[in-house]
Protein backbone atom coordinates (compact mmCIF):
# COMPACT_ATOMS: atom_id res chain seq x y z
CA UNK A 1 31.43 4.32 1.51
CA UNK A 2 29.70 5.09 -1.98
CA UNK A 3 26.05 4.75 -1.72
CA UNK A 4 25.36 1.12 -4.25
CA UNK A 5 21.54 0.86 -3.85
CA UNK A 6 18.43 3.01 -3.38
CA UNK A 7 14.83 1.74 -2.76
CA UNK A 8 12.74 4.23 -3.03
CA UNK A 9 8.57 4.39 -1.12
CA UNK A 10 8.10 0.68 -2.13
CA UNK A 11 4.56 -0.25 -1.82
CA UNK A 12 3.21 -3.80 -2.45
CA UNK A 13 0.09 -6.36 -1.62
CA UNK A 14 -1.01 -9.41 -1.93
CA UNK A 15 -4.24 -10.46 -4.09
CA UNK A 16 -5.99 -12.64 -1.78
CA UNK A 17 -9.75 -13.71 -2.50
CA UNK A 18 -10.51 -10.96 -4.46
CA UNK A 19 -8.82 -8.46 -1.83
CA UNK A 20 -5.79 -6.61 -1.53
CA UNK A 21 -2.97 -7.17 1.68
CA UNK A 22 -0.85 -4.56 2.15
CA UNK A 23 2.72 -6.19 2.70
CA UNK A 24 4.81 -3.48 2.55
CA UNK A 25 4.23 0.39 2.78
CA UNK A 26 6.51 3.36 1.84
CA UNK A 27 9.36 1.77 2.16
CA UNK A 28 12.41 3.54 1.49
CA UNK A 29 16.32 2.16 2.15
CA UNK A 30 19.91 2.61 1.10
CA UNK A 31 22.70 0.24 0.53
CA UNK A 32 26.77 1.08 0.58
CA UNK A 33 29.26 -0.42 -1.26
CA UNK A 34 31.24 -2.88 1.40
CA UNK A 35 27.81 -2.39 4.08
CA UNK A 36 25.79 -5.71 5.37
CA UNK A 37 21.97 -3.98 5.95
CA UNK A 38 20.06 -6.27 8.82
CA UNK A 39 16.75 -6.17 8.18
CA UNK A 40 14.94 -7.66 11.70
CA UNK A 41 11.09 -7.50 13.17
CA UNK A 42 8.79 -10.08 14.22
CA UNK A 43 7.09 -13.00 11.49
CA UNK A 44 4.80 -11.60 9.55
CA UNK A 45 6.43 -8.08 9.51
CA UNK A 46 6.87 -8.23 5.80
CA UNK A 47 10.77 -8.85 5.53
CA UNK A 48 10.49 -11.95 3.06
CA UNK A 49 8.14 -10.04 1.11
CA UNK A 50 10.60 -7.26 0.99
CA UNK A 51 13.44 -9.81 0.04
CA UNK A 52 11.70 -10.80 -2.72
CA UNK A 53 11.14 -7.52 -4.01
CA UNK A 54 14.59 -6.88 -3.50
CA UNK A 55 15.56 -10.01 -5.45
CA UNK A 56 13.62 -8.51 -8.19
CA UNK A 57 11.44 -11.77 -7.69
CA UNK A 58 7.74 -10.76 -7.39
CA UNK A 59 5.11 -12.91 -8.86
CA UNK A 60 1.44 -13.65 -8.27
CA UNK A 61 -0.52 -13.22 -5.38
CA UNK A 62 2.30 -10.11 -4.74
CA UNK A 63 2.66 -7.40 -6.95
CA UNK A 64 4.31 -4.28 -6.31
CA UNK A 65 2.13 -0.81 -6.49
CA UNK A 66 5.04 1.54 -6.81
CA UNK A 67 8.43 2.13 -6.25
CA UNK A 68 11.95 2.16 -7.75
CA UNK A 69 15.48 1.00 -7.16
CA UNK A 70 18.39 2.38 -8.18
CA UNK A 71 21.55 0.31 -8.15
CA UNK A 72 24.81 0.98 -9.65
CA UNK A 73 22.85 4.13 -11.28
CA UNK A 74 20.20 1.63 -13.24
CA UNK A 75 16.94 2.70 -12.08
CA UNK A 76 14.58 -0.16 -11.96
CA UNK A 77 11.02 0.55 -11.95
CA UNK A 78 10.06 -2.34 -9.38
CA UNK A 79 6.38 -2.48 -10.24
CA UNK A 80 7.55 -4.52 -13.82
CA UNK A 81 7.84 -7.29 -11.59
CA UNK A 82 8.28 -10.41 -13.57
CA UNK A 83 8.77 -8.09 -16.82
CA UNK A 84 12.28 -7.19 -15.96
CA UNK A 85 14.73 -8.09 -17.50
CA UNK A 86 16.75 -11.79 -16.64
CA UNK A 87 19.94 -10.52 -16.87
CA UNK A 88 19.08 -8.24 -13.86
CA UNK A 89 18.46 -11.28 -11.55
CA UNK A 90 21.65 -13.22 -10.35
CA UNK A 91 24.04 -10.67 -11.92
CA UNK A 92 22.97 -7.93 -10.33
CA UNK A 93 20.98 -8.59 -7.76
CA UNK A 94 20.83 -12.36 -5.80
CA UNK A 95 18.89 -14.16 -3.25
CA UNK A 96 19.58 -16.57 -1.07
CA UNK A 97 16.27 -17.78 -0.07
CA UNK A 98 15.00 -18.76 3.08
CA UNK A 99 14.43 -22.24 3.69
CA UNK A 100 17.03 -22.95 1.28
CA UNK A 101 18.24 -25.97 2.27
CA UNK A 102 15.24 -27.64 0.35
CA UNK A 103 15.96 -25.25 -2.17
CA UNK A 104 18.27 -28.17 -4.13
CA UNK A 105 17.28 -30.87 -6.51
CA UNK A 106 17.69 -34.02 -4.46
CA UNK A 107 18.09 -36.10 -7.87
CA UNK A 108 21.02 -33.64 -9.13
CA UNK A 109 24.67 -33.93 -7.86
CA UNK A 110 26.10 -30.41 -6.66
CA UNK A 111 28.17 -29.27 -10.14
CA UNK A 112 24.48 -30.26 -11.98
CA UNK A 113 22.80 -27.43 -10.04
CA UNK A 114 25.63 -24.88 -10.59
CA UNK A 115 25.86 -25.94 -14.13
CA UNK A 116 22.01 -24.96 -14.23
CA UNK A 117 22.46 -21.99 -13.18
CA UNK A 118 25.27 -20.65 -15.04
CA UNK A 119 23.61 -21.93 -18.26
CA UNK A 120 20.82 -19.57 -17.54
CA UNK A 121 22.62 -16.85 -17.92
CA UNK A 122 25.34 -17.70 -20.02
CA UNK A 123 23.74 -20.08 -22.95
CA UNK A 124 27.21 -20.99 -24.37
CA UNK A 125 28.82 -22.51 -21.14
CA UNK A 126 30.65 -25.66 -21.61
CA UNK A 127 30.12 -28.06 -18.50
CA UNK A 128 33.84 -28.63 -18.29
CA UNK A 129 34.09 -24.85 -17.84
CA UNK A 130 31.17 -24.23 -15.27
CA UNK A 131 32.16 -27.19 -13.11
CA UNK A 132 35.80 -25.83 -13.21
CA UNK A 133 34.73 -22.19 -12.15
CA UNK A 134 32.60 -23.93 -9.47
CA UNK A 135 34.96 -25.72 -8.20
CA UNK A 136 37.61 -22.61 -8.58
CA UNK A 137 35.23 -20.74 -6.53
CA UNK A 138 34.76 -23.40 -3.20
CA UNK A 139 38.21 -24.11 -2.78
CA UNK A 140 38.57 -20.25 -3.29
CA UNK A 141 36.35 -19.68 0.12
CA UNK A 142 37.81 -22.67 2.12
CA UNK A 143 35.41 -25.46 0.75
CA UNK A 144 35.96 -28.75 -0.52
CA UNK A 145 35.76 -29.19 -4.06
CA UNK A 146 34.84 -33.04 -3.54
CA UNK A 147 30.96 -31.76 -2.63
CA UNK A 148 30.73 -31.50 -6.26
CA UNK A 149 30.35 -34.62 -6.65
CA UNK A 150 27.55 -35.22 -4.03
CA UNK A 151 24.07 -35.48 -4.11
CA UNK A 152 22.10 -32.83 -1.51
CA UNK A 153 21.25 -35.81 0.98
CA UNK A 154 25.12 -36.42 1.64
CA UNK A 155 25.94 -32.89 2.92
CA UNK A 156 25.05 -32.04 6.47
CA UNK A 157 22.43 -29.44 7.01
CA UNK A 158 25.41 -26.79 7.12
CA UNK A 159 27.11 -27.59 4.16
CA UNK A 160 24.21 -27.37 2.32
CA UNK A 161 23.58 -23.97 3.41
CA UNK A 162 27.10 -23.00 2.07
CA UNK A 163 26.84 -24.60 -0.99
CA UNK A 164 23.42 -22.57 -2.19
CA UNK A 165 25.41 -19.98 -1.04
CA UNK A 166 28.14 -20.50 -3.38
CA UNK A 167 25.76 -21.56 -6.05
CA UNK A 168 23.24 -18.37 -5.30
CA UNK A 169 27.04 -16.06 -5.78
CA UNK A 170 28.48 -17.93 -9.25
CA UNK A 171 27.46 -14.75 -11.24
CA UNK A 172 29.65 -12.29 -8.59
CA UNK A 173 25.90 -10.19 -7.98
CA UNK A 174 26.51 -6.82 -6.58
CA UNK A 175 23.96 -7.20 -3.69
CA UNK A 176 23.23 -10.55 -2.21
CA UNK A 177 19.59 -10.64 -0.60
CA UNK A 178 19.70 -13.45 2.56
CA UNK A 179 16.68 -14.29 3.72
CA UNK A 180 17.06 -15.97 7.55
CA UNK A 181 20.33 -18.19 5.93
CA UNK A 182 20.91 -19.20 9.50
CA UNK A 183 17.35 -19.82 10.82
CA UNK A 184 17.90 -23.24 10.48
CA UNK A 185 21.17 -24.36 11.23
CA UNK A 186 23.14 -24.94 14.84
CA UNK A 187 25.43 -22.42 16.45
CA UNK A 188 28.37 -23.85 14.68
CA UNK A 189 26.85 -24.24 11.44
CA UNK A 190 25.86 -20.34 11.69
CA UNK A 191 28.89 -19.41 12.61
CA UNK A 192 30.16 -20.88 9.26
CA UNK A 193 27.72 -19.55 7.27
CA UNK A 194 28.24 -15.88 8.28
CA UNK A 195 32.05 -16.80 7.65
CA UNK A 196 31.65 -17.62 4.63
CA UNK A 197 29.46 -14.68 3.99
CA UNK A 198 32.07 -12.20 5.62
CA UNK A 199 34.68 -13.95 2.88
CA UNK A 200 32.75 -13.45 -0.18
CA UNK A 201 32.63 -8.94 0.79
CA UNK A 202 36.04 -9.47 1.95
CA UNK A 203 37.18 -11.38 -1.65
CA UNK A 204 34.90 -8.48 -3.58
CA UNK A 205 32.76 -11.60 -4.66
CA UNK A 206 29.66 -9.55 -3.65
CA UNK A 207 29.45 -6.03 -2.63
CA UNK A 208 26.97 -5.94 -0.05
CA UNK A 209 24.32 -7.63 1.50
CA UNK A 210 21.08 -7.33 3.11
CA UNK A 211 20.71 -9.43 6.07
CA UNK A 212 17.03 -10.57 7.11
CA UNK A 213 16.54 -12.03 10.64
CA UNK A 214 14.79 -12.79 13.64
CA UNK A 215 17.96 -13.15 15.72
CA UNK A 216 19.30 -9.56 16.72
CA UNK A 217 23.00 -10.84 18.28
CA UNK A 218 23.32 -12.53 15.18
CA UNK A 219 22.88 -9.26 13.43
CA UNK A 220 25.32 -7.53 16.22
CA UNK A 221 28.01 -9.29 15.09
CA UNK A 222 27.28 -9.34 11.26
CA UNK A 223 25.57 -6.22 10.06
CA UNK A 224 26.74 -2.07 9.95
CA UNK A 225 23.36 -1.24 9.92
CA UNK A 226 20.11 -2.51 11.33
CA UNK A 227 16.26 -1.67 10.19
CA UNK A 228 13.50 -2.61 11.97
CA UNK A 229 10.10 -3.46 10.51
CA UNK A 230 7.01 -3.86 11.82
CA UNK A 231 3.64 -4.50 9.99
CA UNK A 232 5.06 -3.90 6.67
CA UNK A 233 6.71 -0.58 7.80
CA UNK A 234 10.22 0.62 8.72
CA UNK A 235 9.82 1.55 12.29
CA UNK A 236 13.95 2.59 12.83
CA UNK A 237 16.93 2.51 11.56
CA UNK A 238 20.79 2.99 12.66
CA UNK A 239 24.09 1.79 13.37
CA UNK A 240 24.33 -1.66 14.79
CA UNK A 241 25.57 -0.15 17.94
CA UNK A 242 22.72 2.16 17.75
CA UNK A 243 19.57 -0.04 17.65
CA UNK A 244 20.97 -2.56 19.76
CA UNK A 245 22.62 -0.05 22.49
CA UNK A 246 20.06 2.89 22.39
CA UNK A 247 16.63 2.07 20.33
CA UNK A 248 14.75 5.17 20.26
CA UNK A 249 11.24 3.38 19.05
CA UNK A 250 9.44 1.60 21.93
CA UNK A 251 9.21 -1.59 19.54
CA UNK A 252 12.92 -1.95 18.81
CA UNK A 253 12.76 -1.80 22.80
CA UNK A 254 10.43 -4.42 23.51
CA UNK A 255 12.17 -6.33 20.94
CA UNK A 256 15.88 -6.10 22.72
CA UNK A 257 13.83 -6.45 26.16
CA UNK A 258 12.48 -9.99 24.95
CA UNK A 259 15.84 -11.80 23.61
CA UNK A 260 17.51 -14.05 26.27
CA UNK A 261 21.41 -13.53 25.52
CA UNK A 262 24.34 -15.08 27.27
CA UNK A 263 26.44 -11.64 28.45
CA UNK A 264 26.49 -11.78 32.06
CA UNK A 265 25.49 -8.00 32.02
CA UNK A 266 23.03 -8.56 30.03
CA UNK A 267 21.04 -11.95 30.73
CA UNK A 268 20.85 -10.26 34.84
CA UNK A 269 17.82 -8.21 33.35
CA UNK A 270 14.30 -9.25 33.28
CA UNK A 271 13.42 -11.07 29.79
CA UNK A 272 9.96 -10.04 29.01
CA UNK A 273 7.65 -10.84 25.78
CA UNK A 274 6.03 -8.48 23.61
CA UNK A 275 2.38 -8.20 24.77
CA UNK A 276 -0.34 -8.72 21.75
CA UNK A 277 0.40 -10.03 18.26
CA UNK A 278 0.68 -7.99 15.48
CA UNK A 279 -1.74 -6.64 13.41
CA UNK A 280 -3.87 -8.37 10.71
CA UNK A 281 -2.81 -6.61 7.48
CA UNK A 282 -6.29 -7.10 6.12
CA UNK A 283 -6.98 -4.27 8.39
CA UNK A 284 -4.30 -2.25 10.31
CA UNK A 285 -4.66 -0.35 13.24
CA UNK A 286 -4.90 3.44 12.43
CA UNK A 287 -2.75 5.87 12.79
CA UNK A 288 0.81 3.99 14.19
CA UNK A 289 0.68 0.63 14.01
CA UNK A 290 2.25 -0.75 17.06
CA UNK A 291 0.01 1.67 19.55
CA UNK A 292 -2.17 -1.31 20.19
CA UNK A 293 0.66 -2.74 21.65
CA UNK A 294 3.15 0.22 22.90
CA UNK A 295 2.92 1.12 26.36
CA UNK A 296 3.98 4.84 25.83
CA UNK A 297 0.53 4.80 23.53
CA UNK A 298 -0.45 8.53 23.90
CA UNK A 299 -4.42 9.40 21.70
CA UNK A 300 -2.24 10.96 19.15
CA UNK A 301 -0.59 7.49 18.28
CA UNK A 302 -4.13 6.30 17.28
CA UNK A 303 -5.14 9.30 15.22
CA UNK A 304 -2.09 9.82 12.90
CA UNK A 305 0.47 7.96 11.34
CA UNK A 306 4.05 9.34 12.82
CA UNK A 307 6.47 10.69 10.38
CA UNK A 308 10.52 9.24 10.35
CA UNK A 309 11.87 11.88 13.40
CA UNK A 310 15.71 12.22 12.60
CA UNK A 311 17.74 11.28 9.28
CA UNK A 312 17.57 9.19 6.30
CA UNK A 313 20.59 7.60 7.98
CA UNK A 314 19.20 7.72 11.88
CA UNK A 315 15.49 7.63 12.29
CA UNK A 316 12.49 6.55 14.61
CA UNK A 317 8.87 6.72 13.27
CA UNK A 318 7.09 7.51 16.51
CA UNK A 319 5.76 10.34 18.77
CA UNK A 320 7.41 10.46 20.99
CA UNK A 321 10.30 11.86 20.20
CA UNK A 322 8.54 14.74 18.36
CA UNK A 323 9.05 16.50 21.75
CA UNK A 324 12.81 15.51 21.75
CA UNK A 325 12.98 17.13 18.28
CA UNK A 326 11.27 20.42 19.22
């Protein structure tokens, strides 16, 4: 598949009190045409951040120190922030936020809000014509166009989550940000949601996505890809199959070792948590930033930050497999 997106040693903070949080730290990532990215870690690990960077959504407290993204061969100097240009956001680039069912006017029927946001972008709409495309574009992924007519408070928690889907993918963006869509919804409703998700690659509505979530079988059965961050850092990345079947960091590990899933192979192991909490960003640990925490912790881990051991494609950033390598 034909490489679509390129992040390139994103760093960003948060102005808090007069000090600075460091959020995210040389962060680098790649996107394919047709590819769903999972993006999972522990709260606090600095995905949402990331996701609004992504969105090309940063505002005060966060700001973003350096870094660039190239999509569709645009480069996009990310530290503009709220000086980018409009056109950028929702055409190119989308997000479907977390929390997001609250994200809709309660006082606005459904073809109000898409009518909003179509007129942003395209000042000469006609309401006739953006409530028609809306409505061309639900029954076009199975839903009915009746919820047009509907105020947020008579959809159930699931339908709401499709419809700012729909809404957030009116302007056909290339990349579609989700930020924990599910995290909120039942098993059915989730299942629906990634449907509907799996639909709008499959129709070419979108072009790829990027995936953020606590829930790693969720991302087994959705993503290509899965990175894993901790403490504002990318601590692995690989295949779905990969991180999930044969982590090589010990946090991916503790992560997998901590989820209670219903395989009958799987759920006979021993579920155990992850001891500690993470770090306070106001003042990381040296060197890697899950040795407080790792059990393989060796002085070196303490010392110096370890680099990415493997490929842009396939790596781990921890010591322990420097010995592997040599």
């Amino acid at each position: 598949m034909d490489e679509l997106l390129r992040v390139q040693n994103v760093r960003a903070a948060y102005a808090v009190g007069g000090r600075e949080v460091q959020a995210v730290e040389e962060v680098s990532l790649t996107l394919r045409e047709g590819e769903v990215l999972g993006l999972a870690g522990e709260s606090g690990c600095g995905k949402s951040t990331l996701a609004t960077i992504l969105a090309l959504a940063t505002k005060p407290p966060l700001y973003v120190k350096s870094g660039q993204m190239v999509l569709e061969g645009k480069t996009i100097d990310l530290t503009l922030g709220a000086g980018l240009p409009r056109e950028l956001r929702g055409q190119l680039i989308s997000i479907l936020p977390q929390g997001a069912l609250n994200s809709l006017n309660p006082t606005a029927r459904v073809r109000e809000l898409a009518y909003d946001v179509l007129k942003a972008h395209r000042p000469t709409i006609q309401r006739s014509e953006a409530y028609e495309l809306t409505r061309q574009r639900l029954e076009q992924l199975g839903l009915p166009a009746r919820v047009l007519e509907n105020y947020p408070h008579q959809l159930s928690g699931g339908m709401k989550q499709r419809v700012v889907t729909v809404i957030s993918t009116l302007l056909n963006p290339k990349v579609l940000i989700a930020d924990e869509p599910t995290s909120a919804l039942d098993v059915s409703s989730q299942k629906a949601v990634v449907g509907l998700l799996k639909t709008l690659l499959e129709r070419r509505v979108i072009s790829s996505i990027v995936f953020i979530a606590h829930d790693l079988p969720l991302l087994r059965e959705i993503a290509d890809r899965i990175a894993i961050m901790y403490a504002g850092k990318i601590a692995e990345i690989g295949t779905n199959h990969e991180i999930i079947d044969a982590p090589k960091h010990p946090y991916t590990q503790a992560l997998i070792g901590s989820i209670l899933v219903p395989e009958p192979y799987v759920r006979q192991k021993r579920v155990e948590g992850i001891e500690g909490s993470p770090p306070d960003l106001r003042s990381p640990p040296s060197g890697c930033r899950f040795h407080p925490r790792c059990k393989y912790a060796m002085p070196k881990c303490s010392q110096t930050q370890p680099p990415e051991f493997g490929t842009p494609e396939r790596f781990a950033a921890c010591w322990l497999l420097e010995a592997v390598k040599s």
